[in-house]
Protein backbone atom coordinates (compact mmCIF):
# COMPACT_ATOMS: atom_id res chain seq x y z
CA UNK A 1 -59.14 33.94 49.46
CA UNK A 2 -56.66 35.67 51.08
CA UNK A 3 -58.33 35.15 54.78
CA UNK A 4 -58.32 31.73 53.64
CA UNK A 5 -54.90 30.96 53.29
CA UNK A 6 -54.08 33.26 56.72
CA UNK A 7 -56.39 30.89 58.98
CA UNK A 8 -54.83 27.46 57.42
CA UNK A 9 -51.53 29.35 57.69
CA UNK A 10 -52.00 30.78 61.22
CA UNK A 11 -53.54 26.72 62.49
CA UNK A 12 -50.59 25.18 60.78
CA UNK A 13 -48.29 27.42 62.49
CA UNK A 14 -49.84 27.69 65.66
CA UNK A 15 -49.92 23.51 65.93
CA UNK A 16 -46.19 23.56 64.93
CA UNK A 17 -45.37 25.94 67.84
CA UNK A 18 -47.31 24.03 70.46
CA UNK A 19 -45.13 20.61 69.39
CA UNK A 20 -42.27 22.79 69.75
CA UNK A 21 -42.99 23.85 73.60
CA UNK A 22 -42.19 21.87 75.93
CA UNK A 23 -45.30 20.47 78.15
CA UNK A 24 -48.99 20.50 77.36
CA UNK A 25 -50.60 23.78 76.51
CA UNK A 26 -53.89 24.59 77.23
CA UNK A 27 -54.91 26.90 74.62
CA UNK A 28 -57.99 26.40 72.88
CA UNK A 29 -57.82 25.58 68.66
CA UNK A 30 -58.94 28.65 68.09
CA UNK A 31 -56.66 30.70 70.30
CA UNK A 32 -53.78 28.99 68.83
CA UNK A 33 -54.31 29.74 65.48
CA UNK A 34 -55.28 33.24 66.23
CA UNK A 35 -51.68 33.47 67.66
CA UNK A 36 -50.48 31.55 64.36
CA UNK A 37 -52.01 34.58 62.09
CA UNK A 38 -50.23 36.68 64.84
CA UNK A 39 -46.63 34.83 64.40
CA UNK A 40 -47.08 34.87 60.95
CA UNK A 41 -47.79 38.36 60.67
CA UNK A 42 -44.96 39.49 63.13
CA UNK A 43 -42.74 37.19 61.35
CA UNK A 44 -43.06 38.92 58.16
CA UNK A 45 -42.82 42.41 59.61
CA UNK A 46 -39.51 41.58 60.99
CA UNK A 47 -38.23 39.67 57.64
CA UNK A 48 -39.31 42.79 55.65
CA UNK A 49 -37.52 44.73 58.41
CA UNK A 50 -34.27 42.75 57.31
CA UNK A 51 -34.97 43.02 53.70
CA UNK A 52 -35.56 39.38 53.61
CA UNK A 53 -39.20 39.16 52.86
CA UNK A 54 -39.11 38.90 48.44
CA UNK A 55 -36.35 36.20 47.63
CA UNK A 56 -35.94 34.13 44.71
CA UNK A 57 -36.92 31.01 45.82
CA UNK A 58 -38.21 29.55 49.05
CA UNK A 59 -37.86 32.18 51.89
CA UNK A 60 -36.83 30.12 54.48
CA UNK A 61 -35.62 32.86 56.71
CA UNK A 62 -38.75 34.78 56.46
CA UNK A 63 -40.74 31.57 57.36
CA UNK A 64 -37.89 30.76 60.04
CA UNK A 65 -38.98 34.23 61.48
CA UNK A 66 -42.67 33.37 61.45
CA UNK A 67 -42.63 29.66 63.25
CA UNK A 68 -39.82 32.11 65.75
CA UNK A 69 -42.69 34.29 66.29
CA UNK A 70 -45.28 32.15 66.69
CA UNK A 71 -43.31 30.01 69.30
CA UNK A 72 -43.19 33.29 71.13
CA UNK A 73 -46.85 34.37 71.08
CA UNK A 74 -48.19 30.83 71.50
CA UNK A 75 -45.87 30.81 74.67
CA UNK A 76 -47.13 34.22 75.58
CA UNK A 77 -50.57 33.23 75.20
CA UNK A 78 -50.24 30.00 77.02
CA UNK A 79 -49.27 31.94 80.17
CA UNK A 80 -52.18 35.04 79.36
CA UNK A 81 -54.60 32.23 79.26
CA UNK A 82 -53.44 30.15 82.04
CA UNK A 83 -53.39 33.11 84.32
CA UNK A 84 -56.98 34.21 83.19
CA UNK A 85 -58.12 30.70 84.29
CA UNK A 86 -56.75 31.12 87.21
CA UNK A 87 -54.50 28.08 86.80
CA UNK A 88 -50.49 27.77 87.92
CA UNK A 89 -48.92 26.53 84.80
CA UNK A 90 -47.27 22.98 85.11
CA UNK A 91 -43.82 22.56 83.41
């Protein structure tokens, strides 16, 4: 169940970061939510880093961190892809 929740985490998150860029991304669904599962991941390595990963309540700065990271891989990945396709990348 656990791989479960990562995928419709990883989508979720990866569809959130590609409203947040500006522009159209070209990334395929499946690319962006492996980047989402990436973001997420990252984003709770660097909340346990802070010691902000177990609070009572809703962790909103370890989820913060997450949707941070994920901006920054689904950005990453944009380019990765673009330049595999051999595509300039419109702004």
């Amino acid at each position: 169940m656990g791989w479960l929740w990562a995928i419709i985490v990883g989508f979720v998150l990866g569809l959130i970061a590609k409203a947040i860029l500006p522009g159209k991304q070209h990334i395929p669904l499946w690319l962006t939510t492996i980047l989402g599962i990436g973001g997420a991941a990252l984003g709770n390595w660097i909340a346990m880093g802070l010691g902000i990963d177990e609070t009572s309540g809703i962790d909103w700065g370890r989820h913060a961190l997450q949707l941070g990271a994920a901006v920054l891989l689904v950005f990453l990945g944009e380019m990765a892809y673009m330049a595999a396709k051999g595509k300039k990348q419109q702004a």
